[in-house]
Protein backbone atom coordinates (compact mmCIF):
# COMPACT_ATOMS: atom_id res chain seq x y z
CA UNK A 1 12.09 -34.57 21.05
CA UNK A 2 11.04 -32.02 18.29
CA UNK A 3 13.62 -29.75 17.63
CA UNK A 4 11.44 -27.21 15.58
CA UNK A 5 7.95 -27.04 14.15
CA UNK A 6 6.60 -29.42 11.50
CA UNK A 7 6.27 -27.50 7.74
CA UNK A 8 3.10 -25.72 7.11
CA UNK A 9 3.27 -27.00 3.83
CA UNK A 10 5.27 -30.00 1.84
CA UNK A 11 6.41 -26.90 -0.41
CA UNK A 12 9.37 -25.77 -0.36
CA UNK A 13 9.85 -22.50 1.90
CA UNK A 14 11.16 -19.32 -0.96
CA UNK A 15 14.29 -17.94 0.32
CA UNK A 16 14.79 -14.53 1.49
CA UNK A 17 16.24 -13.13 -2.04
CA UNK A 18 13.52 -15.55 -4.01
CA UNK A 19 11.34 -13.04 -2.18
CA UNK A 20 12.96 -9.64 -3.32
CA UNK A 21 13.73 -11.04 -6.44
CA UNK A 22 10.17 -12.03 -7.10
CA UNK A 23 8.71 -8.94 -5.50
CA UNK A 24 10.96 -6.82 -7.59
CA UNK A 25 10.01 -8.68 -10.60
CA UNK A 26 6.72 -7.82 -9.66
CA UNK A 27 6.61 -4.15 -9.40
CA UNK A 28 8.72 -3.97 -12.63
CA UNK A 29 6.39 -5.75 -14.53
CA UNK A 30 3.53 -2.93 -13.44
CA UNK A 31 5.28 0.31 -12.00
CA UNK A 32 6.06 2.32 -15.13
CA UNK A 33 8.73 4.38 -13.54
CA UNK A 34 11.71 6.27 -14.68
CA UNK A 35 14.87 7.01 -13.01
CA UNK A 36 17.42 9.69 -13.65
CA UNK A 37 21.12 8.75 -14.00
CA UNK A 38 22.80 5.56 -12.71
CA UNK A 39 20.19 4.88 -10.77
CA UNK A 40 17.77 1.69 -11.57
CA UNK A 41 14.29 1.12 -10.57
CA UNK A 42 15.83 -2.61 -9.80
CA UNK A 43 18.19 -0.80 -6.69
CA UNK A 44 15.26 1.89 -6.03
CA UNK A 45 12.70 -1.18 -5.74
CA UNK A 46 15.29 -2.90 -3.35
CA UNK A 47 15.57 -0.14 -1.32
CA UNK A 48 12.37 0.67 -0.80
CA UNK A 49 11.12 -2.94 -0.18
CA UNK A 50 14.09 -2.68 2.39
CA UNK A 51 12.52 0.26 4.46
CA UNK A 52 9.03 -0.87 4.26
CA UNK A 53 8.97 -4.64 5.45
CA UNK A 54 10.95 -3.33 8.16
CA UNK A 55 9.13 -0.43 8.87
CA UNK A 56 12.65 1.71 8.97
CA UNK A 57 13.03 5.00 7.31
CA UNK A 58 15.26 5.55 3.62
CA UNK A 59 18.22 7.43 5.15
CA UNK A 60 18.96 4.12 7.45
CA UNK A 61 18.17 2.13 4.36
CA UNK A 62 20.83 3.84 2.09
CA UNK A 63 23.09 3.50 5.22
CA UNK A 64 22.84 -0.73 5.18
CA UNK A 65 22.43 -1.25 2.13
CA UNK A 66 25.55 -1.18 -0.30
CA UNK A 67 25.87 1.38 -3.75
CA UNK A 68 22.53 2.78 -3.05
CA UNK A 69 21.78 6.31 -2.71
CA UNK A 70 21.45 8.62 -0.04
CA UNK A 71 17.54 8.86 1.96
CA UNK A 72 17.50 12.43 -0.41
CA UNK A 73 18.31 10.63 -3.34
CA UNK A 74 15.78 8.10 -3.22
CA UNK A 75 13.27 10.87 -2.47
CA UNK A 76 14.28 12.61 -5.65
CA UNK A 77 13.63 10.25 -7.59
CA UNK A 78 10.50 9.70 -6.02
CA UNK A 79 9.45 13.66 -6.21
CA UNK A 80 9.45 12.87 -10.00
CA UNK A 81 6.42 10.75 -9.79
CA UNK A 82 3.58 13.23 -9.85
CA UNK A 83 0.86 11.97 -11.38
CA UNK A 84 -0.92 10.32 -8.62
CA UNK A 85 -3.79 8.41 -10.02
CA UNK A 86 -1.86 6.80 -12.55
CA UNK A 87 0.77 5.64 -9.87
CA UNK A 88 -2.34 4.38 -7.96
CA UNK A 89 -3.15 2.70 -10.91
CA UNK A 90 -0.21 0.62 -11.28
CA UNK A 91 0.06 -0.09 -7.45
CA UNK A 92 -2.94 -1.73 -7.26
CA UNK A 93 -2.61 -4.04 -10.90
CA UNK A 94 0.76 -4.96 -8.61
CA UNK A 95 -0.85 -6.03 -5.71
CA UNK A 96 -3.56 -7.70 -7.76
CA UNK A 97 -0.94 -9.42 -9.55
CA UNK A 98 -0.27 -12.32 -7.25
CA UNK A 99 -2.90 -12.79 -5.35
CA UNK A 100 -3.87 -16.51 -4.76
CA UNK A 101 -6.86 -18.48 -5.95
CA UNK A 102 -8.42 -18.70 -3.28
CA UNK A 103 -8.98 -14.77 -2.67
CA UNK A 104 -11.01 -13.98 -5.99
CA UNK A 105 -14.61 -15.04 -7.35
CA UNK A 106 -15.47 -16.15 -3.55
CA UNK A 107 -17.03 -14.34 -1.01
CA UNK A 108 -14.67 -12.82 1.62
CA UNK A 109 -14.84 -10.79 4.84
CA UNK A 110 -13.28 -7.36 3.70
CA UNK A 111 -11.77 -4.62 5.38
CA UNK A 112 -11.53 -0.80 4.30
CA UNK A 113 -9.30 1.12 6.71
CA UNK A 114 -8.06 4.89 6.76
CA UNK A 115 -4.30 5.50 7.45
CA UNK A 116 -2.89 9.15 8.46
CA UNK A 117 0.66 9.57 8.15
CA UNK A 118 2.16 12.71 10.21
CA UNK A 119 3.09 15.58 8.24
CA UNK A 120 5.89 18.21 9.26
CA UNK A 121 7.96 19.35 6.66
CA UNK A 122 6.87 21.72 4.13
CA UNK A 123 4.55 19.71 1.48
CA UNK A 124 5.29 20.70 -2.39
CA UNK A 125 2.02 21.47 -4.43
CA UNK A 126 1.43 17.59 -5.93
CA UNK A 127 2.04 16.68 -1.87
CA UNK A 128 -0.14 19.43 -0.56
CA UNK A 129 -3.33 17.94 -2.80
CA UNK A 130 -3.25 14.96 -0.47
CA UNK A 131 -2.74 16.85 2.79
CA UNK A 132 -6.07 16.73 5.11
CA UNK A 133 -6.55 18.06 8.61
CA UNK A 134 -7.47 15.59 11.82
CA UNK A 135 -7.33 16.20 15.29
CA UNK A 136 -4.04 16.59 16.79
CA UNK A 137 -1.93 13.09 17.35
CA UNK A 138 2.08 12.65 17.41
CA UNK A 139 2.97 16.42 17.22
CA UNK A 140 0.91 17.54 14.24
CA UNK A 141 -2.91 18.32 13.35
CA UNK A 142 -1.77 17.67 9.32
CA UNK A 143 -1.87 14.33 7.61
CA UNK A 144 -1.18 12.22 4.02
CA UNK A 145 -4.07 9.78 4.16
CA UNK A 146 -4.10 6.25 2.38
CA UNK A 147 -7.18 4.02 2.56
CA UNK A 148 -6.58 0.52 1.91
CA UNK A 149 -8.62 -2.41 0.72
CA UNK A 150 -8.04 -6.08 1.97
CA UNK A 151 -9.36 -9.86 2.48
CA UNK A 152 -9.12 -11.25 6.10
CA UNK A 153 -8.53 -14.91 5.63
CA UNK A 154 -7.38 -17.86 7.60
CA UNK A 155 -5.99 -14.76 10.15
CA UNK A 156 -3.94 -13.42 7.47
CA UNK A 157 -4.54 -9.86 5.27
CA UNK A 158 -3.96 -10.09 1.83
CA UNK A 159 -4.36 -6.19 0.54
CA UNK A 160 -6.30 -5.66 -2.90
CA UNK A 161 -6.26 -2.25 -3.23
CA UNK A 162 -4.97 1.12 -1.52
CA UNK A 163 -6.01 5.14 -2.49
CA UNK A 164 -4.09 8.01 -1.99
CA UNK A 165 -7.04 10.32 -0.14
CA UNK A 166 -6.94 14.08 -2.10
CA UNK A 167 -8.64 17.21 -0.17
CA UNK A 168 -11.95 17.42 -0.40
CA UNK A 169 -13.35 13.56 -0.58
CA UNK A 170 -15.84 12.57 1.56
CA UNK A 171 -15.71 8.98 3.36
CA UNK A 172 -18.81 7.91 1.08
CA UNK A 173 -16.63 8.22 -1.96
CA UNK A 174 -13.27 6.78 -0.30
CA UNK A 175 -15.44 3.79 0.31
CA UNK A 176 -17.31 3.72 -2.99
CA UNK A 177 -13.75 4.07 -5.16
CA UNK A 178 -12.17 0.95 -2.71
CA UNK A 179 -15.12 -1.06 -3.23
CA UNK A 180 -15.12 -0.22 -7.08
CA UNK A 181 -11.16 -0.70 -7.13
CA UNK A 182 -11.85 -4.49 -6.62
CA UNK A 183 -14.68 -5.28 -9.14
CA UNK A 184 -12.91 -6.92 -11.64
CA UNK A 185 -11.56 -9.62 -8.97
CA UNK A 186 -15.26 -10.71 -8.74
CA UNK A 187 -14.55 -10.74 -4.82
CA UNK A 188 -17.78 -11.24 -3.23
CA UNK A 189 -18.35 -9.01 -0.06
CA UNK A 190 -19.19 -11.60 3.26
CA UNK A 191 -18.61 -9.31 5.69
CA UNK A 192 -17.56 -5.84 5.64
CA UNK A 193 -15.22 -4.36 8.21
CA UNK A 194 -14.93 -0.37 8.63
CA UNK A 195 -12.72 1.24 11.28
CA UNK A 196 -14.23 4.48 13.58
CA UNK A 197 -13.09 7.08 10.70
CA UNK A 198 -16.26 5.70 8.14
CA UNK A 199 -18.57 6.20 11.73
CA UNK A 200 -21.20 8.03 9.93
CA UNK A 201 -24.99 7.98 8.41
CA UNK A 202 -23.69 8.96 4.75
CA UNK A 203 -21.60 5.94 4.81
CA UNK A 204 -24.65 3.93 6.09
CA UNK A 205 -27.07 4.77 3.97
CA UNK A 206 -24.44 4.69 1.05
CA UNK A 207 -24.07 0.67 2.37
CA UNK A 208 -27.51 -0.24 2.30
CA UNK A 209 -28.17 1.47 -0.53
């Protein structure tokens, strides 16, 4: 009787801090970031990657995790990074980093979706750029909004690219700046997958065009 499930794969399996420590490595090699006293990008990095691939929030990140800073102090040091295109920039060279060789110069089904993020507090003025207005869902009509850019493959996602969506841009030119994001990867477009918020003859005509 089979105890567990055969291996995927006749590779080794990475470890859980092989992971961070590679992810890390990662983001340091790309993210040009500064931080202001004794703290290092190394624990902000950890911290962060903490709260996200659990889906938790910073303050009960700080709380777990040992000689890190407080949920205000990690958003301190984050308040310092203003310049929003650049840190675009060097988010997507790190996700483009890794990616395996199967995912560029072939053709892949691609998907471009629009995130909102609820918005409550008061936004400062770099924030308030990025603020846009949708119809009312989980206690608030104000949203950040992210689109993101990614290969469906073998029923995993594999993200390329993602865009911080300022005031102002139409859907036509979210989609055109995703699809230009991922030129250089030579990734050839399959199939194209849009969720309800590209719903629109612009976008359309912008597609067959």
């Amino acid at each position: 009787m089979r105890l567990s499930p055969a291996s995927l794969s006749a590779e080794p399996a990475l470890t859980d801090q092989q992971t961070l420590t590679a992810a890390v490595d990662t983001l340091r090699a790309h993210l040009d970031w500064e931080t202001h006293g004794a703290v290092s990008c190394t624990t902000l990095f950890e911290v962060l990657i903490w709260a996200a691939s659990r889906g938790d929030s910073l303050e009960h990140a700080s709380e777990m995790l040992e000689d890190v800073p407080s949920g205000n102090g990690i958003r301190y040091h984050l308040s310092k990074l203003e310049d929003m295109s650049q840190l675009e920039a060097q988010l997507n060279q790190t996700l483009q980093a890794k990616l395996p060789s199967q995912i560029v110069n072939r053709r892949q089904r691609l998907a471009i979706d629009l995130h909102l993020i609820p918005d409550y507090g008061k936004a400062s003025d770099v924030e308030g750029r990025y603020l846009s207005r949708s119809a009312a869902k989980s206690g608030t009509t104000r949203f950040f909004a992210y689109a993101s850019v990614y290969v469906i493959r073998a029923q995993q996602r594999v993200t390329l690219a993602v865009h911080a969506v300022p005031q102002g841009e139409t859907r036509v030119a979210t989609l055109t700046y995703r699809l230009s994001a991922i030129e250089p990867l030579r990734v050839n477009v399959q199939r194209l997958y849009l969720d309800r918020e590209y719903n629109s003859v612009k976008v359309l005509r912008r597609l067959q065009s």
